[in-house]
Protein backbone atom coordinates (compact mmCIF):
# COMPACT_ATOMS: atom_id res chain seq x y z
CA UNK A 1 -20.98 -18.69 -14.65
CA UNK A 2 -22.87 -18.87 -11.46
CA UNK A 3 -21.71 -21.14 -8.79
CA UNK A 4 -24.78 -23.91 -6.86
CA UNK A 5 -25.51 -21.89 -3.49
CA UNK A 6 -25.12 -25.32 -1.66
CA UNK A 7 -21.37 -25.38 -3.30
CA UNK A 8 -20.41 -23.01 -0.97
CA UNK A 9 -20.33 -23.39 2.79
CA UNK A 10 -21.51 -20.46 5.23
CA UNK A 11 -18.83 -18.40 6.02
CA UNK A 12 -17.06 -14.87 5.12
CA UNK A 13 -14.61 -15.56 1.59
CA UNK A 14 -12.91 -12.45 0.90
CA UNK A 15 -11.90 -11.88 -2.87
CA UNK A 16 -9.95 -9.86 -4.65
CA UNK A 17 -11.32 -8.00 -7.46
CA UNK A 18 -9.59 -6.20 -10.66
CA UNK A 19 -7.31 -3.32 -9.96
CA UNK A 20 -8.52 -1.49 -13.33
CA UNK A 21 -8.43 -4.19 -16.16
CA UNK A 22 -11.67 -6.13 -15.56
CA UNK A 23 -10.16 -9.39 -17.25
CA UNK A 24 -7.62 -9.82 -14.17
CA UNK A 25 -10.51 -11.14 -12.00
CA UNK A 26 -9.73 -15.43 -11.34
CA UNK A 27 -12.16 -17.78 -12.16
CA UNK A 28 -12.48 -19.04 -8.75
CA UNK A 29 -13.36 -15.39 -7.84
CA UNK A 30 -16.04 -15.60 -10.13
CA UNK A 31 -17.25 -18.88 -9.29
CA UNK A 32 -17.76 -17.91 -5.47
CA UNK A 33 -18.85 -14.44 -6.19
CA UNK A 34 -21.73 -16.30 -8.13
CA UNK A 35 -22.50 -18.91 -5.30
CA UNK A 36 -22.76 -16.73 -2.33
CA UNK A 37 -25.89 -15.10 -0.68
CA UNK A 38 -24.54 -11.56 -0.32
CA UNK A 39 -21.64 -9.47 -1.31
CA UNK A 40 -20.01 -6.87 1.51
CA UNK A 41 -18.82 -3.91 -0.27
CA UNK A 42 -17.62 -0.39 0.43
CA UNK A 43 -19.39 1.39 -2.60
CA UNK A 44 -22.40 -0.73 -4.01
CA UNK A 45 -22.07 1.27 -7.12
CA UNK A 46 -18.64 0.41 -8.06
CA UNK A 47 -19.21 -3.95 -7.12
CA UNK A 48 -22.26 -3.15 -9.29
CA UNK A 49 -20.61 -2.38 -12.12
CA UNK A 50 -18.28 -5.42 -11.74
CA UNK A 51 -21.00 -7.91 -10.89
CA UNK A 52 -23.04 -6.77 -13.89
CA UNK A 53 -20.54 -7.19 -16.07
CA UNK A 54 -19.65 -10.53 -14.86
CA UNK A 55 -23.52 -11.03 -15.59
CA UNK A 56 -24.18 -11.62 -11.61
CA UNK A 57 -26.94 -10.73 -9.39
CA UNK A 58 -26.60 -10.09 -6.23
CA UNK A 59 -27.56 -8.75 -2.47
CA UNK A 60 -25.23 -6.19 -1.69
CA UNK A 61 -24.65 -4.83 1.81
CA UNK A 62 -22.29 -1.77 2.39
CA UNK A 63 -19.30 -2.17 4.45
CA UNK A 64 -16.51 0.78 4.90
CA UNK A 65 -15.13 2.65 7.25
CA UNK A 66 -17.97 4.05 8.57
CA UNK A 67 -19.41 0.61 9.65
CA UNK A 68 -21.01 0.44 13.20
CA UNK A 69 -20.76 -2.42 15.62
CA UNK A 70 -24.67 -2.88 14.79
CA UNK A 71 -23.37 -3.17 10.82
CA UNK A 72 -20.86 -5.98 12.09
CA UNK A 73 -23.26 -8.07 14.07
CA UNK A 74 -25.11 -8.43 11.08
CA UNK A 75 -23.25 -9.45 8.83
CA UNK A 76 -21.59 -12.30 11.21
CA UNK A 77 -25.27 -13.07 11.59
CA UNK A 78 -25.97 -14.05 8.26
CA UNK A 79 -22.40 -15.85 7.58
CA UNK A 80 -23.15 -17.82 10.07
CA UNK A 81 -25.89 -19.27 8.32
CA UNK A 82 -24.97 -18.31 4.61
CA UNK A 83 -22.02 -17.91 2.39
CA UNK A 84 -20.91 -13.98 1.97
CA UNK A 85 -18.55 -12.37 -0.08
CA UNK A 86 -16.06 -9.37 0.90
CA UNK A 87 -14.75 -7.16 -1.74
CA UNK A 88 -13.31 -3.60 -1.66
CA UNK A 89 -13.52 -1.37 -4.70
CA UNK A 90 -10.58 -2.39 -6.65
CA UNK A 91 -7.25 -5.15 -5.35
CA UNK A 92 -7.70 -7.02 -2.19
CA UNK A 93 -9.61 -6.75 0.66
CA UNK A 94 -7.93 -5.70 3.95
CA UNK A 95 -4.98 -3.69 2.65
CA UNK A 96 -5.56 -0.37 3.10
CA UNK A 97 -8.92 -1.25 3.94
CA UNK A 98 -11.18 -1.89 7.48
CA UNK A 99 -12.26 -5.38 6.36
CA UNK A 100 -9.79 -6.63 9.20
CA UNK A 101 -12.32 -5.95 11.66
CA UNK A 102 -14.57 -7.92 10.20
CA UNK A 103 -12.10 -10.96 9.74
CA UNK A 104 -11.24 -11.05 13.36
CA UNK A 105 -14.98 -11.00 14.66
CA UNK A 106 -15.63 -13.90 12.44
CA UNK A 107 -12.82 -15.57 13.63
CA UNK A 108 -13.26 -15.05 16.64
CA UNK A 109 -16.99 -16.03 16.89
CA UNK A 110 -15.69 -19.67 14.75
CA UNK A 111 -17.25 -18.67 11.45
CA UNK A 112 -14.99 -19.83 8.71
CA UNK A 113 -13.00 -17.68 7.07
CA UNK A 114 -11.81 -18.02 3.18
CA UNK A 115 -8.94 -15.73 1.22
CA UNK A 116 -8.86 -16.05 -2.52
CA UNK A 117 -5.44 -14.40 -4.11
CA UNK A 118 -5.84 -11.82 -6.82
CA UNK A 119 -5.12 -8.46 -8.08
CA UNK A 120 -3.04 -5.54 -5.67
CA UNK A 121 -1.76 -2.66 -6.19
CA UNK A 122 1.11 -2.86 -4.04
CA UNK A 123 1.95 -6.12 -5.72
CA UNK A 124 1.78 -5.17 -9.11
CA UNK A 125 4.07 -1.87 -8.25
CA UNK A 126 6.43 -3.71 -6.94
CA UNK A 127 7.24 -6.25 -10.17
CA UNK A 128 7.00 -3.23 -12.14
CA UNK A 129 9.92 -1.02 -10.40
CA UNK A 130 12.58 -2.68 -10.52
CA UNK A 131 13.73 -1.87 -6.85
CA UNK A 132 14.86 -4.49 -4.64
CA UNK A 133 11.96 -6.63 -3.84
CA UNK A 134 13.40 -9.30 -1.73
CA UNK A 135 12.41 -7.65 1.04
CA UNK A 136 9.74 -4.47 1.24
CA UNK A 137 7.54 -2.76 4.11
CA UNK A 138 3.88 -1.09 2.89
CA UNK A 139 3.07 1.16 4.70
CA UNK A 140 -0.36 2.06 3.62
CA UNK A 141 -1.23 5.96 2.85
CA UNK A 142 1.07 8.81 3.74
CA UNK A 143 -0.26 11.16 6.28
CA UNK A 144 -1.65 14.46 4.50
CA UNK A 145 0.07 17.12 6.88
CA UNK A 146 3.60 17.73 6.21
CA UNK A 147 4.74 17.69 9.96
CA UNK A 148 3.36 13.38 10.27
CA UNK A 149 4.15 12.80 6.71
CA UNK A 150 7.87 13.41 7.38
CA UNK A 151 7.73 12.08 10.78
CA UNK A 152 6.50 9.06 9.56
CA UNK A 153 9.27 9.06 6.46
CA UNK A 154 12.04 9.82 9.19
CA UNK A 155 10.26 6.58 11.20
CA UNK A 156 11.13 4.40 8.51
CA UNK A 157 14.38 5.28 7.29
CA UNK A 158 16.04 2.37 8.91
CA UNK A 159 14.15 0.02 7.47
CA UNK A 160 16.30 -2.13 5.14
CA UNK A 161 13.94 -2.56 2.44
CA UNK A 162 12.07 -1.08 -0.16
CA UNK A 163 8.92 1.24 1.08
CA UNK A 164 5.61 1.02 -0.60
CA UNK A 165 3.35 3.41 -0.23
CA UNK A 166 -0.54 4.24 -1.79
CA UNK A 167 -0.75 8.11 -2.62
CA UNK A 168 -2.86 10.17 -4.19
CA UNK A 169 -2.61 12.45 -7.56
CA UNK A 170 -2.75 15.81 -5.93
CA UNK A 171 -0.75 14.79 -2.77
CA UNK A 172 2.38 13.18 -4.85
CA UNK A 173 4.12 16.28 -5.23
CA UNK A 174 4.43 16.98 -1.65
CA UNK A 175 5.27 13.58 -1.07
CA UNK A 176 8.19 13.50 -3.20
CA UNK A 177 9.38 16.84 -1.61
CA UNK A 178 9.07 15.06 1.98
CA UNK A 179 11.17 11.66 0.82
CA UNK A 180 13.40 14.27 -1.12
CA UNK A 181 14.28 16.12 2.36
CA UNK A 182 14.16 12.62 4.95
CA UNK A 183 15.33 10.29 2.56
CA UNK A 184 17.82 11.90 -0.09
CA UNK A 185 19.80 9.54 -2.11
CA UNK A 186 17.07 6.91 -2.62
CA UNK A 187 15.69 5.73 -5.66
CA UNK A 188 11.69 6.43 -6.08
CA UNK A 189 9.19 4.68 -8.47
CA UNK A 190 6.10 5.88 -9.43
CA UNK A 191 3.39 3.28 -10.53
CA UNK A 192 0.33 4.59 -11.78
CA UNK A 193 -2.66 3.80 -13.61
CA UNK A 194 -2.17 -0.02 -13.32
CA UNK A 195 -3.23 -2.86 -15.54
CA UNK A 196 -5.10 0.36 -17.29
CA UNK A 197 -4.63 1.33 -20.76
CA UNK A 198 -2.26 4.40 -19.56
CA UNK A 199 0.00 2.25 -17.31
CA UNK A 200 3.21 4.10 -16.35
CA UNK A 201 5.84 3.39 -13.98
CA UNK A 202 8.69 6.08 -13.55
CA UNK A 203 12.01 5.67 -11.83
CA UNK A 204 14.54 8.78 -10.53
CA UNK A 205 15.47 10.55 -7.16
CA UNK A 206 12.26 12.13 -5.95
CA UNK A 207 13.58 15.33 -7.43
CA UNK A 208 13.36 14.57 -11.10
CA UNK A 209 10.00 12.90 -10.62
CA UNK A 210 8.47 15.85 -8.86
CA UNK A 211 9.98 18.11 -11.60
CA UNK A 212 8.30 15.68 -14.14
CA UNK A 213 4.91 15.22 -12.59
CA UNK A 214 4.94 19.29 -11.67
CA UNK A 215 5.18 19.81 -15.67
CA UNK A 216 2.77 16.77 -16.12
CA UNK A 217 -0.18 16.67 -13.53
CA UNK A 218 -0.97 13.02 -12.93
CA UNK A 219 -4.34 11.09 -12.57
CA UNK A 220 -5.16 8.33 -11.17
CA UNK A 221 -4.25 6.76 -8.51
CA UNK A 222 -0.82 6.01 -7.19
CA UNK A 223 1.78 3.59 -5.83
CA UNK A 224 4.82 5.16 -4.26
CA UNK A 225 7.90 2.74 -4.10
CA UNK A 226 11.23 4.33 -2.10
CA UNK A 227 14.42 1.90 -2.65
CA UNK A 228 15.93 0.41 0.56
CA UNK A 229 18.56 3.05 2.71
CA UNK A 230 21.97 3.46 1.34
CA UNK A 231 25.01 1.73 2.83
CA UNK A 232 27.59 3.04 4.82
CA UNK A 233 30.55 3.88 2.88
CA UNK A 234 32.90 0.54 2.98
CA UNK A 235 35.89 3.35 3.38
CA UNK A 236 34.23 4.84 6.12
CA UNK A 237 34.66 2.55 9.72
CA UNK A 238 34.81 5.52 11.92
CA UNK A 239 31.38 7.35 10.05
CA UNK A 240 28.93 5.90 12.23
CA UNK A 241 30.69 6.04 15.65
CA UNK A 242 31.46 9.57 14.37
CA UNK A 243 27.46 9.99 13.60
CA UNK A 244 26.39 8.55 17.05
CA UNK A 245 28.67 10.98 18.72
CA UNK A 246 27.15 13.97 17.13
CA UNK A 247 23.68 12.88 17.14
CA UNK A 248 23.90 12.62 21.06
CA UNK A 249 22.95 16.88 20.68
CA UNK A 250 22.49 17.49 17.06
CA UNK A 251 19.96 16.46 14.08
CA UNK A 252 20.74 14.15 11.66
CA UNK A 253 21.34 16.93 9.32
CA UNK A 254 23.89 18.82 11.40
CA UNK A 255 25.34 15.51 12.59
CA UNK A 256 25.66 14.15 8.84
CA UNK A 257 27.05 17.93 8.05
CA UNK A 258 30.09 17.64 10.38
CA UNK A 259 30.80 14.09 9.71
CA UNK A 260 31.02 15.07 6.31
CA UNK A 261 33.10 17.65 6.42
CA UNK A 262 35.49 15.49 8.88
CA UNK A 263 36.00 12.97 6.76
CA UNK A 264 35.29 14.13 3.24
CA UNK A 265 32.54 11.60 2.79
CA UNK A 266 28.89 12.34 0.92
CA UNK A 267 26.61 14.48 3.16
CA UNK A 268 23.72 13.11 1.57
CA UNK A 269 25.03 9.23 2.26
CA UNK A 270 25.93 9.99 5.75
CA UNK A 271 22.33 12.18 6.75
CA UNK A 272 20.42 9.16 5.61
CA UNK A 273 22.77 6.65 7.36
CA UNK A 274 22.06 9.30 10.44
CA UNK A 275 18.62 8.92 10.02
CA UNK A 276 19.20 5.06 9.93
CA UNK A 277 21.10 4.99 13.06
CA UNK A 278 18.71 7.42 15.11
């Protein structure tokens, strides 16, 4: 299973590792995990665990968030001269994780710079909902305070595709109450668990999934999915010049309100078409 070290040229090769099921790692992964000089990881415990069962050892260095400058330098030091592996705990390097830092300084100093595909969460999630994938937007972690959590929800409304998000299990509930109140009418998915034996993915407006997942405390952790924003009604040519009008001095949800009730047409439709156009 291990790779020659002189198969490898120096550089950084950033590889994706298993998300939960330990079989999804690639061959080539394993091959070049196996032929470099060091691994960069952000817990050496958990690429332990991984490299040990893929019967590897290895020089591990730790690389996270809290890496200095001084951490940096070092590590484009010895790539420059040897072959080294980036991983993150589990899925691919970069998303949701500060390894771009590390790819730009290498770039940027001419060390050569290798990406090999594999597992992500955000990925799988999305094959697994079911909601429009031709087009999506991840957006990373939602902020923990309500206030930038639903400013950043209200941010995105017009984006015409489906949101992907990475949550945690204690935070979901109040993030399903925030897309609930800044994006009603939208379909939600909830992937958790993924590629594990307890694999779930749930579908509904954000309301029946936090009623479910209030009665059913989940673990794990999470992918959010919100569908893409509803359409304007095809009846309705005069809702958003109507909407623009009122949102010159109201909210969306007072705007939306007296639309509504002007021309009969869904409240909920018209707030998040408000949102859309603001």
């Amino acid at each position: 299973m291990n790779a020659r070290m002189d198969q490898l040229e120096p550089g950084l090769y950033i590889v994706a590792t298993p998300i939960g099921n330990l079989g999804d790692i690639t061959l080539r992964s394993v091959e070049v995990l196996g032929g470099v000089a060091a691994v960069a990881c952000e817990d050496t415990r958990v690429t332990g665990r991984l490299l040990n069962h893929l019967g590897l050892r290895k020089r591990m260095i730790r690389y996270d968030d809290h890496a200095s400058e001084a951490d940096r330098a070092r590590l484009l030091a010895l790539m420059a001269e040897e072959p080294v592996a980036l991983v993150s705990d589990a899925g691919t390097p970069l998303i949701s994780d500060p390894g771009f830092r590390l790819v730009r300084a290498a770039r940027a100093a001419g060390i050569a710079v290798t990406s090999l595909p594999g597992p992500s969460a955000a990925i799988v999630a999305l094959t697994l909902a079911g909601l429009p994938s031709d087009r999506f937007l991840f957006a990373g972690f939602l902020p923990a305070r309500d206030k930038a959590r639903r400013d950043m929800l209200a941010g995105l409304a017009g984006v015409p595709a489906t949101l992907v998000f990475y949550e945690t299990a204690p935070r979901l509930g109040d993030a399903l109450g925030a897309v609930a109140a800044v994006l009603p009418g939208r379909e939600v998915a909830v992937a958790r668990e993924l590629t594990k034996k307890f694999e779930e993915c749930r579908t509904g407006s954000p309301e029946e999934l936090a009623a479910h997942y209030a009665a059913h405390p989940p673990r794990g952790e999470i992918v959010l999915l919100v569908g893409p924003p509803v359409a304007a009604p095809a009846d309705s040519r005069d809702a958003d010049r109507l909407l623009r009008a009122e949102l010159e001095s109201a909210r969306p949800s007072q705007a939306a309100a007296r639309v509504a009730k002007l021309t009969g047409l869904d409240r909920k439709a018209l707030y998040a078409r408000a949102l859309a156009l603001k």
